[in-house]
Protein backbone atom coordinates (compact mmCIF):
# COMPACT_ATOMS: atom_id res chain seq x y z
CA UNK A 1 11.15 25.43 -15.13
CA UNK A 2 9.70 22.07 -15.23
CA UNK A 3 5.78 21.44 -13.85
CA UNK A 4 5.52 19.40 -11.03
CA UNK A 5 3.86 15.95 -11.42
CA UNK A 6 0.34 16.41 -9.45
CA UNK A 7 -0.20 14.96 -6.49
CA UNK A 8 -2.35 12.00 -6.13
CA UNK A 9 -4.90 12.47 -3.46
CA UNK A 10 -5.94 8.84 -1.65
CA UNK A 11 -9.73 9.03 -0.37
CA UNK A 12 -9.59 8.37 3.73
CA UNK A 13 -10.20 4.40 3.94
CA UNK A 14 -10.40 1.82 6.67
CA UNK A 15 -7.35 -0.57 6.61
CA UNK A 16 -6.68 -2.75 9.89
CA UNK A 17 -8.89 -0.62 11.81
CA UNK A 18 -6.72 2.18 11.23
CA UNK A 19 -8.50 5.10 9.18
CA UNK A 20 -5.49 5.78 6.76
CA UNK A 21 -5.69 9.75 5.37
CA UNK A 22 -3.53 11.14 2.44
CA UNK A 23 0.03 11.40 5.22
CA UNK A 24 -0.72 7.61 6.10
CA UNK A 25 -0.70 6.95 2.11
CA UNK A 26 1.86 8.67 1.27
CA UNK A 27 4.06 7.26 3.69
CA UNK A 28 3.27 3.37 3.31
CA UNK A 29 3.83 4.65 -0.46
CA UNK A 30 7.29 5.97 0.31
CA UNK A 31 7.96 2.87 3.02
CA UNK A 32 6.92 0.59 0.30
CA UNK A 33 9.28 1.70 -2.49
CA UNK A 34 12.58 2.01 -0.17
CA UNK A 35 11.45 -1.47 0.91
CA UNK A 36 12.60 -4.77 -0.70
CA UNK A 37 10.05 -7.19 0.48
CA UNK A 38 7.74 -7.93 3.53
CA UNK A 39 7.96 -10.65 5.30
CA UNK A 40 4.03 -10.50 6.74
CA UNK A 41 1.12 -8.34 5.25
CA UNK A 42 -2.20 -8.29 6.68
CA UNK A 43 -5.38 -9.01 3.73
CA UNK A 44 -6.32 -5.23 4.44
CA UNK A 45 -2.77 -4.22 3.51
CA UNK A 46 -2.57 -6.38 0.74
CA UNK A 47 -6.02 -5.48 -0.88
CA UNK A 48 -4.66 -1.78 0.04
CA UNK A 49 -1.84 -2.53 -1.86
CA UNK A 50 -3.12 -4.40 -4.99
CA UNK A 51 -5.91 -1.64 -5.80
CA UNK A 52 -3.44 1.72 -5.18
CA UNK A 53 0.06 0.56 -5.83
CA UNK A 54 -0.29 -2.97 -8.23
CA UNK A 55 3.36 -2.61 -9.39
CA UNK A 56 4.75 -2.76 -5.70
CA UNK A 57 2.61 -6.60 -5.44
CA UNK A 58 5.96 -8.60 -6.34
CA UNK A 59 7.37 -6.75 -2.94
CA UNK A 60 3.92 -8.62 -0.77
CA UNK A 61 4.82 -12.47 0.37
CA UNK A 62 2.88 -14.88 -1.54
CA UNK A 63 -0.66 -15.37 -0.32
CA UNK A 64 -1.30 -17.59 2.31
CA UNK A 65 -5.04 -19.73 1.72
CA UNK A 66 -6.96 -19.89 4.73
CA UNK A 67 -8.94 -23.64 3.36
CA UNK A 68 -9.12 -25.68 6.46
């Protein structure tokens, strides 16, 4: 019998005011790694993404400056 890897618990956190809990997490983790790339990603999402999941950046679209 083979001990299950733990399971990461995600603090509740404001992203696109959304309040995403551990099932929102763990399913934009899931979506994320069936995924190949995004074609749009809000900053929220991508800061979401960059501190919790930095391997899955390459799958993000390049960012986009905002100098005017």
């Amino acid at each position: 019998m083979r001990a299950s890897k733990p399971k990461r618990v995600y603090a509740p956190r404001i992203v696109c005011d959304h309040i995403m809990v551990q099932e929102d997490f763990e399913r934009l983790h899931k979506f994320l790694l069936e995924t190949e790339c995004l074609s749009e990603v809000s900053d929220d999402m991508r800061e979401l993404v960059e501190e919790e999941w930095p391997e899955l950046v390459h799958k993000l679209p390049p960012k986009v400056s905002q100098s005017r």
